[in-house]
N, C-alpha and C. Protein backbone atom coordinates (compact mmCIF):
# COMPACT_ATOMS: atom_id res chain seq x y z
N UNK A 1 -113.05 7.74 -40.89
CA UNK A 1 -114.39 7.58 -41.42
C UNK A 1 -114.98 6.27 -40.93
N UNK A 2 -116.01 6.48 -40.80
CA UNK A 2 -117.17 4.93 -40.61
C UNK A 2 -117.08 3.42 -41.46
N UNK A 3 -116.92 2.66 -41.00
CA UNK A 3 -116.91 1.80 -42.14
C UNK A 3 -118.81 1.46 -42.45
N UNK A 4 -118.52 0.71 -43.59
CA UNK A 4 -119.98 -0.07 -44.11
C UNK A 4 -120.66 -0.83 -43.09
N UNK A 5 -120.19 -1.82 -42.45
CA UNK A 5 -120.28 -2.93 -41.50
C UNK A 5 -120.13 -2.67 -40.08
N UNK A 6 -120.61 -2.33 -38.99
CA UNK A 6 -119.84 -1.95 -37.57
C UNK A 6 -119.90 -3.56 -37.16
N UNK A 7 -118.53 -3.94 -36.64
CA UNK A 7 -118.09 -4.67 -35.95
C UNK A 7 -118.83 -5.36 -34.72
N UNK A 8 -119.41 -4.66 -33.95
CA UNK A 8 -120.08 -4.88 -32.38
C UNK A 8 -121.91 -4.77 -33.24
N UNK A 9 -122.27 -5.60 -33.14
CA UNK A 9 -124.06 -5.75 -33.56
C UNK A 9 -124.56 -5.97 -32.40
N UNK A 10 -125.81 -5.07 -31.80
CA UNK A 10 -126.76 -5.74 -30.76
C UNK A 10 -127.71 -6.73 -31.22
N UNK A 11 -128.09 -7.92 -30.65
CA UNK A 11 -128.56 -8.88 -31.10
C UNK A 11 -130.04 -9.17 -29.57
N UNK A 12 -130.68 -9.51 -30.29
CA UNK A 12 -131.38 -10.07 -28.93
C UNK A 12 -131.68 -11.62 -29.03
N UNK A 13 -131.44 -11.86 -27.27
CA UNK A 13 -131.81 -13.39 -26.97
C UNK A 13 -133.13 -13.98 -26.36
N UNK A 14 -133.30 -14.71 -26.87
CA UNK A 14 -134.88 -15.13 -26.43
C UNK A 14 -134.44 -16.88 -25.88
N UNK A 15 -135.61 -16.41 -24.78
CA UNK A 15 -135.62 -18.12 -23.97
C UNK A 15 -136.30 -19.20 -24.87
N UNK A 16 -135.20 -20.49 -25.10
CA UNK A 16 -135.90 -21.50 -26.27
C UNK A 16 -137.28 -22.19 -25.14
N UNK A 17 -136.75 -22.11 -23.96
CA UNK A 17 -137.99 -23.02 -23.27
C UNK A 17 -139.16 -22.44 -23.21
N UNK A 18 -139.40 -21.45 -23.55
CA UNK A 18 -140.83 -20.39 -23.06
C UNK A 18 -141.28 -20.02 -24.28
N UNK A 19 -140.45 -20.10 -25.59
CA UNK A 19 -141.02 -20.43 -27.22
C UNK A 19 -141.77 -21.40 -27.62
N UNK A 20 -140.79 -22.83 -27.04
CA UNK A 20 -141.77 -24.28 -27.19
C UNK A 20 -142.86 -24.32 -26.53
N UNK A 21 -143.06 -23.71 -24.87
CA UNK A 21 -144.11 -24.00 -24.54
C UNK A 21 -145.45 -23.02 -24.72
N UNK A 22 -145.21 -22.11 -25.50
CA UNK A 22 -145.94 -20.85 -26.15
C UNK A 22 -146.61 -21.37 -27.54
N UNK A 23 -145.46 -22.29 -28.02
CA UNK A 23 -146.49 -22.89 -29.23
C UNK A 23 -147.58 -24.12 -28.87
N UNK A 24 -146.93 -24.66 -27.82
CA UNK A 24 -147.98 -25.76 -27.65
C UNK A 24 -148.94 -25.48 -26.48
N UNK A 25 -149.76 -24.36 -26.58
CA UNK A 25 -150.49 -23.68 -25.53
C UNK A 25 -151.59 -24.62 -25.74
N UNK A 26 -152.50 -25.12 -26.38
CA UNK A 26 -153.51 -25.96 -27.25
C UNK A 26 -154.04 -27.06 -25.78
N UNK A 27 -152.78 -28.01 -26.19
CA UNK A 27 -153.32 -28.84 -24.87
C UNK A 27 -152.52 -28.74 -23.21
N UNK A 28 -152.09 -27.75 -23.18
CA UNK A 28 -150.95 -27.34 -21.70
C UNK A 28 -152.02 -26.77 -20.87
N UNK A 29 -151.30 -27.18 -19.61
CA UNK A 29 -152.32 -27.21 -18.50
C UNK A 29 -152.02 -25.85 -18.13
N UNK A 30 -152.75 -25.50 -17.45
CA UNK A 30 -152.31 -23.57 -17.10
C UNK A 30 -151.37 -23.21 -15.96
N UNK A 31 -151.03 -24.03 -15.53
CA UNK A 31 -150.32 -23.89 -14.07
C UNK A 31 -148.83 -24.06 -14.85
N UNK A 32 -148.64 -25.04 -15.75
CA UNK A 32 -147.28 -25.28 -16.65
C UNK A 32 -146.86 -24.58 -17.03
N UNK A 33 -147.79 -23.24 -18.22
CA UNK A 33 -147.58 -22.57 -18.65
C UNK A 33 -146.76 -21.34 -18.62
N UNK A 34 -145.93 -20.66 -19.12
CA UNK A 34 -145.39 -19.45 -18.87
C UNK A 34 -146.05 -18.31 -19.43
N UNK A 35 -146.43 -17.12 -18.48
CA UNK A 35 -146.83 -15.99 -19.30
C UNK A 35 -146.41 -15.03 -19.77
N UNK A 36 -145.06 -15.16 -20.19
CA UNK A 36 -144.48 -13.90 -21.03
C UNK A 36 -143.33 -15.13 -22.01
N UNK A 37 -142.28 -14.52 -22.37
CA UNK A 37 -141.10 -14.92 -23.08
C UNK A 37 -140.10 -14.27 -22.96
N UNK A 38 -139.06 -14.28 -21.77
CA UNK A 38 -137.52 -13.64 -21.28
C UNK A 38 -137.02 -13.30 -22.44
N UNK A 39 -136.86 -12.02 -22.47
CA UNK A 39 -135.75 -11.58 -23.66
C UNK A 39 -134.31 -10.65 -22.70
N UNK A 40 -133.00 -10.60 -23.70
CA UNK A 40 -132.12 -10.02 -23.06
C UNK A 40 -131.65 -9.55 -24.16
N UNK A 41 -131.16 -7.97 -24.09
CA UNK A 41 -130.50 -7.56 -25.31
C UNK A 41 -129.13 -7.15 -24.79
N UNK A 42 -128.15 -7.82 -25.60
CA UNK A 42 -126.49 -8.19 -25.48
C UNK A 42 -126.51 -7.03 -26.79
N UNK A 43 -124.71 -7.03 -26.87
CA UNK A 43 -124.19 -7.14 -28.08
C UNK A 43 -123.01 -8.37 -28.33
N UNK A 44 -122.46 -8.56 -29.73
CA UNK A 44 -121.78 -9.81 -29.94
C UNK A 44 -120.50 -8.97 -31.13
N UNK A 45 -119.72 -9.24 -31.25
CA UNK A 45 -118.44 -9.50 -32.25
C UNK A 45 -118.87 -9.89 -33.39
N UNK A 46 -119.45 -9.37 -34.18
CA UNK A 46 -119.08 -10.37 -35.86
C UNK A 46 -118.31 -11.09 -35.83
N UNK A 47 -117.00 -10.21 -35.94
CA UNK A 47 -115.71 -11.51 -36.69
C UNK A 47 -115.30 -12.57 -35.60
N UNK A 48 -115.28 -12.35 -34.90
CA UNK A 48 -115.18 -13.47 -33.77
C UNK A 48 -116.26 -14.52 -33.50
N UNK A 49 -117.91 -13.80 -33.45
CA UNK A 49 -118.75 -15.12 -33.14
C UNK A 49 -119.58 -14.67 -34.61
N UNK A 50 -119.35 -15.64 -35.43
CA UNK A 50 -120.26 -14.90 -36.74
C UNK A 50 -121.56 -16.28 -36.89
N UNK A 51 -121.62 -17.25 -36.03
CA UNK A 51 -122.63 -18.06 -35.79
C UNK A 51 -123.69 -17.37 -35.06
N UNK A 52 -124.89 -18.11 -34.97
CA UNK A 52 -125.70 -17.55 -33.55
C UNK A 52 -125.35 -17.72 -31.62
N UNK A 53 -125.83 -16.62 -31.08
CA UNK A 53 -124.82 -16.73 -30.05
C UNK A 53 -126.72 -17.55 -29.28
N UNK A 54 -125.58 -18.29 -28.21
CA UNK A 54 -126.12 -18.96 -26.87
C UNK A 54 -125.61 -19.12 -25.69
N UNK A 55 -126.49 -18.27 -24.70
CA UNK A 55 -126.18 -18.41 -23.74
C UNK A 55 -127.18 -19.01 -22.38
N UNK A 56 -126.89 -19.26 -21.51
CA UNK A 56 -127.38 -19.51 -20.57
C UNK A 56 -127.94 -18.54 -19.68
N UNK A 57 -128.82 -17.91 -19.56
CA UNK A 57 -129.25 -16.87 -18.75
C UNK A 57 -130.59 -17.28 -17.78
N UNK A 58 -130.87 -16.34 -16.85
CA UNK A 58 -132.11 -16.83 -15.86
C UNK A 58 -133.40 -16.38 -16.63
N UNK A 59 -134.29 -16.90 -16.82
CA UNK A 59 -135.49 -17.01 -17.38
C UNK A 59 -136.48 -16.51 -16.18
N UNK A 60 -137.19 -15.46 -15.72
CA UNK A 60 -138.08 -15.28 -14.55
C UNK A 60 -139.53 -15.29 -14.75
N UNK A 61 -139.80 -16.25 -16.09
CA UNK A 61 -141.21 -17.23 -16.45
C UNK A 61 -141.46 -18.52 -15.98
N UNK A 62 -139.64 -19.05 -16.29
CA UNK A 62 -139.41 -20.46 -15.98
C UNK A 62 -139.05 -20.67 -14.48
N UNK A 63 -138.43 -19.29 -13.88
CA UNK A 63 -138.05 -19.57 -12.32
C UNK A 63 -136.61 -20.47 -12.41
N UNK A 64 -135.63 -20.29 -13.60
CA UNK A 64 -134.46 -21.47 -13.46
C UNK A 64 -133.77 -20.58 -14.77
N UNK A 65 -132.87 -21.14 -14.62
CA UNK A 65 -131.40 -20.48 -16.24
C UNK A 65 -131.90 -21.79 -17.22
N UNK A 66 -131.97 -21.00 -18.32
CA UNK A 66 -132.27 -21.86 -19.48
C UNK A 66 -131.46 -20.98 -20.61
N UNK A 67 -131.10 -22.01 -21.46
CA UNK A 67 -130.77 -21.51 -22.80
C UNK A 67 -131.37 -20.44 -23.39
N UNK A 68 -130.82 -19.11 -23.99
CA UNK A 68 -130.99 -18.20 -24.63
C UNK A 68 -130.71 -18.14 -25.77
N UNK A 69 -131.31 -18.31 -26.84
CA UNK A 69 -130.59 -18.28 -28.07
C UNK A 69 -130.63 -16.66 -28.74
N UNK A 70 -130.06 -16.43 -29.52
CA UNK A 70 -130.21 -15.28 -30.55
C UNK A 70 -131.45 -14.99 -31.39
N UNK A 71 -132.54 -14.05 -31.63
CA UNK A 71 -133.58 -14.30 -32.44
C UNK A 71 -133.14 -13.17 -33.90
N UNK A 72 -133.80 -13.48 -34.98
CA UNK A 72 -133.87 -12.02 -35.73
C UNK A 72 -134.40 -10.81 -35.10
N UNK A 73 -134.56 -9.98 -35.60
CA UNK A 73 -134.42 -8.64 -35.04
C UNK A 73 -136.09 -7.89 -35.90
């Protein structure tokens, strides 16, 4: 039978550098700017990584690998 909990959760990662510069659109010059926000959908381990996961992945807003963090869903 199934348990309550499945073990393997898909999680999605979002680029932290293309979040910060999405909030501070206000005074950013347009050429700086990025026009989307890199997402990647993984899955992760509960019992093994039960923190938020981060990884390093290529960003193709930023043109470079930047930190990916985990977002809610």
């Amino acid at each position: 039978m199934a348990k309550g909990k499945d073990v393997r959760v898909t999680v999605i990662l979002e680029c932290t550098n293309c979040t910060r510069n999405s909030a501070n659109r206000n005074g950013a010059n347009k050429e700086s700017m990025s026009i989307g926000i890199s997402r990647y959908i993984t899955q992760k381990n509960r019992h093994n990584t039960p923190s938020r996961l981060e990884l390093l992945k290529f960003c193709p807003f930023c043109y470079k690998h930047t930190i990916h963090g985990e977002i809610k869903k």
